[in-house]
Protein backbone atom coordinates (compact mmCIF):
# COMPACT_ATOMS: atom_id res chain seq x y z
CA UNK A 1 6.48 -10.13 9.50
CA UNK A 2 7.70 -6.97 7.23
CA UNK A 3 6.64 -3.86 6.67
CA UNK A 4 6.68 -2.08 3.05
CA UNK A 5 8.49 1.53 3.65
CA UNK A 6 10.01 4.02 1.58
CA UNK A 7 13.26 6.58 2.35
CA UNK A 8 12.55 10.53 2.02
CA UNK A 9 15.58 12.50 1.87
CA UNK A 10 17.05 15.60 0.07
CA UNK A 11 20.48 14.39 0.58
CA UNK A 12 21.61 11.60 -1.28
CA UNK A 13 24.47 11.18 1.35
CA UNK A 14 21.81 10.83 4.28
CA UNK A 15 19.21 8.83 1.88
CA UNK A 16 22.16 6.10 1.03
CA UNK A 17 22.91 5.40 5.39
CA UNK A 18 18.98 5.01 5.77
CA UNK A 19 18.95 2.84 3.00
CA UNK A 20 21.84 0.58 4.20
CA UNK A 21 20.37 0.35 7.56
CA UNK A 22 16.94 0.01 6.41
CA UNK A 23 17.97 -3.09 3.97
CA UNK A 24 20.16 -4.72 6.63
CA UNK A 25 16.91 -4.79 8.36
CA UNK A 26 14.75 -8.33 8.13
CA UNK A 27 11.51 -6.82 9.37
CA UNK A 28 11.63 -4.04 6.40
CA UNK A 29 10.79 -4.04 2.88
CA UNK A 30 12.22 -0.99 0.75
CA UNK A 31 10.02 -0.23 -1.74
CA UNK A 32 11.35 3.15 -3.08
CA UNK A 33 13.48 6.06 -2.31
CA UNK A 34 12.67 9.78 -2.79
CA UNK A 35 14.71 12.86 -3.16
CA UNK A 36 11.76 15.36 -2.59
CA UNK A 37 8.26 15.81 -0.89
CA UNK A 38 6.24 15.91 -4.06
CA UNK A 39 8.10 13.16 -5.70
CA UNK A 40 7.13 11.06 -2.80
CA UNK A 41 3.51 12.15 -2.83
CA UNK A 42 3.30 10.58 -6.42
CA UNK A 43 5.37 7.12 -5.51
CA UNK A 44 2.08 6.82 -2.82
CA UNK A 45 -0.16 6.55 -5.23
CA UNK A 46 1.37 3.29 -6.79
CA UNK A 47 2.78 1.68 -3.61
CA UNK A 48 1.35 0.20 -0.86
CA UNK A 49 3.82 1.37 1.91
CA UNK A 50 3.42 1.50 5.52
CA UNK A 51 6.23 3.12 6.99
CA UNK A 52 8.31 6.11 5.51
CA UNK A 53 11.41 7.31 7.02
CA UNK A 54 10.97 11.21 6.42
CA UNK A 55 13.57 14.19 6.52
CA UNK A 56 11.86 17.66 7.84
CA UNK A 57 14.03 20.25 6.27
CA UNK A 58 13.53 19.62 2.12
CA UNK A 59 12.97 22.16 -0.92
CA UNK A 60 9.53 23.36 -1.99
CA UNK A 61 7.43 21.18 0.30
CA UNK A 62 9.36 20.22 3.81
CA UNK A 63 8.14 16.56 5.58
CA UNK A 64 5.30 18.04 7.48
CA UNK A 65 3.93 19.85 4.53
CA UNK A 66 3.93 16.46 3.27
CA UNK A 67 1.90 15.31 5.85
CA UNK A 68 -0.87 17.97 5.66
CA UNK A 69 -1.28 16.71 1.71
CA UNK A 70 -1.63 12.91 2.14
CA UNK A 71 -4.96 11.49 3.33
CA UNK A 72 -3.95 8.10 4.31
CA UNK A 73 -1.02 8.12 6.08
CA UNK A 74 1.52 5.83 6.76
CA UNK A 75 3.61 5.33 9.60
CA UNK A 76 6.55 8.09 9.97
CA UNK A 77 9.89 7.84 11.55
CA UNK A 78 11.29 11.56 11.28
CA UNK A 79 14.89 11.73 10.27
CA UNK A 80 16.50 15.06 10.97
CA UNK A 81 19.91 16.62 11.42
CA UNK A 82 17.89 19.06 14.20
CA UNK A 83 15.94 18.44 17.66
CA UNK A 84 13.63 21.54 17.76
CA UNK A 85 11.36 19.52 15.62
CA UNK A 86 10.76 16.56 18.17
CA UNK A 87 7.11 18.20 19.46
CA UNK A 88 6.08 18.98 16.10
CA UNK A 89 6.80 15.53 14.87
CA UNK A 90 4.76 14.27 17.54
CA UNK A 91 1.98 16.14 16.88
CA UNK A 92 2.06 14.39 13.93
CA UNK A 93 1.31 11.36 15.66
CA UNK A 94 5.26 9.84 14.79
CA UNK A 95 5.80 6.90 15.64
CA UNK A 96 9.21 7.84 16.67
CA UNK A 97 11.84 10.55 16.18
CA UNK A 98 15.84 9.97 14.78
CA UNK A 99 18.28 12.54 15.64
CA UNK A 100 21.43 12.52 12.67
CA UNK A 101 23.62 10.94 12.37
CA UNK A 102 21.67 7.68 13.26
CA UNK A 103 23.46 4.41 14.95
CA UNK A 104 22.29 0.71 13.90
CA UNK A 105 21.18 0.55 18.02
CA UNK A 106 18.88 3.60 17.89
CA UNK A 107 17.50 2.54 14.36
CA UNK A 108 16.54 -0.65 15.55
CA UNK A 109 14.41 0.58 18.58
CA UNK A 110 12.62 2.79 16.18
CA UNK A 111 11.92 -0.50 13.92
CA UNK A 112 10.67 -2.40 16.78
CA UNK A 113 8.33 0.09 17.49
CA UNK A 114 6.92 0.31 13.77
CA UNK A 115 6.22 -3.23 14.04
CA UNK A 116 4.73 -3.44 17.10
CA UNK A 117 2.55 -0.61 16.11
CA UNK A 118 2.21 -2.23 12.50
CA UNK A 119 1.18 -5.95 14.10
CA UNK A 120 -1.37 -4.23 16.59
CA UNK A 121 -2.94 -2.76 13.84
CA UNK A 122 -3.08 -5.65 11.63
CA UNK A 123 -5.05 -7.49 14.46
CA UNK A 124 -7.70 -5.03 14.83
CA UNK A 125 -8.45 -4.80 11.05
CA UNK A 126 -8.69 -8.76 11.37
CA UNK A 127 -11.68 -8.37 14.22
CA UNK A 128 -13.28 -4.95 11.59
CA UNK A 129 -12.98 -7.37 8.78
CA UNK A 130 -9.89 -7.91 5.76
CA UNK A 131 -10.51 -4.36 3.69
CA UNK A 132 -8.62 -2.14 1.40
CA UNK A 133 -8.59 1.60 1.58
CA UNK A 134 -8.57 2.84 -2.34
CA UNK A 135 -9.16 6.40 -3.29
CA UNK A 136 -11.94 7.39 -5.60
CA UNK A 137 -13.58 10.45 -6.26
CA UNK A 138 -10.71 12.46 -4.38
CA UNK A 139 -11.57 10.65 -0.97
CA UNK A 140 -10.28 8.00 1.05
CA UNK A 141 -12.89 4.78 0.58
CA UNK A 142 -12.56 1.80 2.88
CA UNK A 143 -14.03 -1.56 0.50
CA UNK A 144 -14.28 -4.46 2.57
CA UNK A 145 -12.45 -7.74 0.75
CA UNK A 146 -15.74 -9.83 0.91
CA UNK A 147 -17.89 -7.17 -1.06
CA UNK A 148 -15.37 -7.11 -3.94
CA UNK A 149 -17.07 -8.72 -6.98
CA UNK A 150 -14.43 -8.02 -9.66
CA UNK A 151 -12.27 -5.42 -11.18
CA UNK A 152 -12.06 -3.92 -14.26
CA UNK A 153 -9.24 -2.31 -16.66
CA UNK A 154 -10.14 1.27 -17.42
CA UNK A 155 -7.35 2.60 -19.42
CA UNK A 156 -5.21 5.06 -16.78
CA UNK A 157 -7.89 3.27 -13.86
CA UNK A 158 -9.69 0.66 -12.60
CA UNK A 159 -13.08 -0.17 -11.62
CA UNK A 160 -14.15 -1.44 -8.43
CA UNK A 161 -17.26 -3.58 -8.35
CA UNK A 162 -18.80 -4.56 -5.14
CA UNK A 163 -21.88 -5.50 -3.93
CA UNK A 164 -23.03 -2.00 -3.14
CA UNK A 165 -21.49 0.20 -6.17
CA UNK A 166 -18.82 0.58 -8.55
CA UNK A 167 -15.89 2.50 -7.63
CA UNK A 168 -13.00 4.35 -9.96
CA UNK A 169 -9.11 4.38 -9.38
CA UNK A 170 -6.70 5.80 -10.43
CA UNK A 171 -4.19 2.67 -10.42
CA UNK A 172 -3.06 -0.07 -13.15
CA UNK A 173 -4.26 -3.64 -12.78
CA UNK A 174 -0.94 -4.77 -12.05
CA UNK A 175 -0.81 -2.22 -9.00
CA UNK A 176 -3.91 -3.09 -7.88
CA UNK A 177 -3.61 -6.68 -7.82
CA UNK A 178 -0.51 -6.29 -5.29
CA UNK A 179 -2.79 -4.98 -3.20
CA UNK A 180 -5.27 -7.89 -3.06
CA UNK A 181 -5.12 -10.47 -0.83
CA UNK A 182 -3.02 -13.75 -2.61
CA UNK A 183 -5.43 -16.59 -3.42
CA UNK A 184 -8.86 -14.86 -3.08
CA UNK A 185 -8.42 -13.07 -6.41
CA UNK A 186 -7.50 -13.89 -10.08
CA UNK A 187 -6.52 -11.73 -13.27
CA UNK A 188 -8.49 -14.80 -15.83
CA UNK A 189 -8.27 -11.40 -18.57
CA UNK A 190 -5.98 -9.06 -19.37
CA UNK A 191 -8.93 -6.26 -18.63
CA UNK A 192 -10.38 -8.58 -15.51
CA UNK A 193 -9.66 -9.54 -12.06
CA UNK A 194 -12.43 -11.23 -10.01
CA UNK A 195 -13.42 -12.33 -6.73
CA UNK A 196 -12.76 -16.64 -6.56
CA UNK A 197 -15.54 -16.53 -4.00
CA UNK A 198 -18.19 -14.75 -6.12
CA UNK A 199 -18.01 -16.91 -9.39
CA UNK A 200 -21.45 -18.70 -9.94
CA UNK A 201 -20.09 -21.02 -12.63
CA UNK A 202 -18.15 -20.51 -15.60
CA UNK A 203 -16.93 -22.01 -19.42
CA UNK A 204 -13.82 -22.23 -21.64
CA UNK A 205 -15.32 -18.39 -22.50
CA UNK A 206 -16.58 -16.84 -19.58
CA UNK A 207 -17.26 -16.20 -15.59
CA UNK A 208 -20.73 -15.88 -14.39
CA UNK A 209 -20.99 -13.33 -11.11
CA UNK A 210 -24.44 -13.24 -10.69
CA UNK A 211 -25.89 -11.94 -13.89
CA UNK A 212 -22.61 -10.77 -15.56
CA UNK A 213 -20.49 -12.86 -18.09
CA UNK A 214 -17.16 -11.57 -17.38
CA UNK A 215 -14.33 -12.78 -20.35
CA UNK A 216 -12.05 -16.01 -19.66
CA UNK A 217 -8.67 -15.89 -21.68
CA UNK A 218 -8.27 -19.07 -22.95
CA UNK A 219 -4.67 -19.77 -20.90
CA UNK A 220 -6.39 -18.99 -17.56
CA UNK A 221 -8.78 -21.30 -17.76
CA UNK A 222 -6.64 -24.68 -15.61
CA UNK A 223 -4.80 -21.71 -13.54
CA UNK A 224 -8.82 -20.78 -12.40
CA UNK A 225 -9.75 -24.22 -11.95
CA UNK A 226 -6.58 -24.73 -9.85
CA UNK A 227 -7.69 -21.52 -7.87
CA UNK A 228 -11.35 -22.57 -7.46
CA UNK A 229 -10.40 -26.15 -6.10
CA UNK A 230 -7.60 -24.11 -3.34
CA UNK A 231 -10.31 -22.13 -2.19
């Protein structure tokens, strides 16, 4: 198992040894590195990431300010050069707290507990049922997987069909499709991604969900029958 994280750091100097240590690490998965709180805040909103190593002390918006912006957080590791932060970070609900400078042994235990934290949550979404959380309207929205009919290329966004409403994010189809799980879903159009398990029946043209003809591009048409017969 991995976990997707990200590296928050002011200093490039202090950024570079959590990066070294972080890819030297099999159960992590860098997916960016940020110089600054609100360049950070933006990178969330295109990566799925559940762990970010986070410096306190940074310019215009320190780590817990941070905090107080995002409304799903991930996992945090505070990195710091100082130890009067340590109840503050754990008010935060850390999952652990790294004094600078940082050895490989004290890193590790820190991992460990990410993971252990990251698997025990992975088997209680399993028991609530495989969702998504997407944000829409400003807010936080959990979609369960199942109710997921297709989705749609809006320009800038996407939209969410389910069996309930439609839904609109602020994401690109490629981003989006990351975040689905692999073989339940297929892009068949360059505007349309949609649910395997809720096609009726289809043509060389289209996808029937219920009452909606959704557009088939003529090169997805084996790669959905392949799909359809893995299900």
């Amino acid at each position: 198992m991995t976990i997707n994280c990200v590296v928050v750091d002011d200093s490039a100097i202090q950024r570079l040894s959590i990066v070294k240590l972080v890819e030297n690490h099999p159960g992590l998965n860098l997916i960016a590195e940020y110089s600054s709180a609100l360049e950070t805040k933006n990178g969330l909103n295109t990566h799925q990431v559940d762990l970010i190593f986070l410096d306190i002390e940074m310019p215009v918006l320190n780590g817990f300010e941070l905090l107080d912006v995002l409304n799903n957080k991930p996992q945090i590791i505070f990195v710091t050069g100082k130890t009067e932060y340590a109840f503050k970070a754990f008010n935060y609900d850390a999952t652990d707290y790294l004094h600078k400078p940082i050895t490989r042994e004290r890193f590790n235990v820190s991992v460990d507990k990410a993971l252990e934290q990251h698997r025990l949550t992975l088997d209680f979404n399993e028991e609530d049922g495989e969702h998504i959380f997407v944000k829409s309207n400003l807010k936080k929205r959990k979609v369960y997987i199942k109710d997921i009919k297709w989705i749609e290329a809006l320009g800038d966004y996407v939209k969410l069909v389910t069996e309930e409403n439609s839904l609109v994010v602020l994401s690109t189809m490629k981003s989006f499709e990351a975040e689905l799980p692999e073989g339940k879903f297929l892009r068949i159009h360059k505007s349309y991604i949609v649910n395997l398990d809720k096609i009726d029946r289809f043509n060389s043209k289209n996808v029937e969900v219920g009452a909606y003809e959704i557009p088939l591009s003529r090169n997805k048409k084996t790669q959905l029958v392949d799909a359809l017969n893995n299900i």
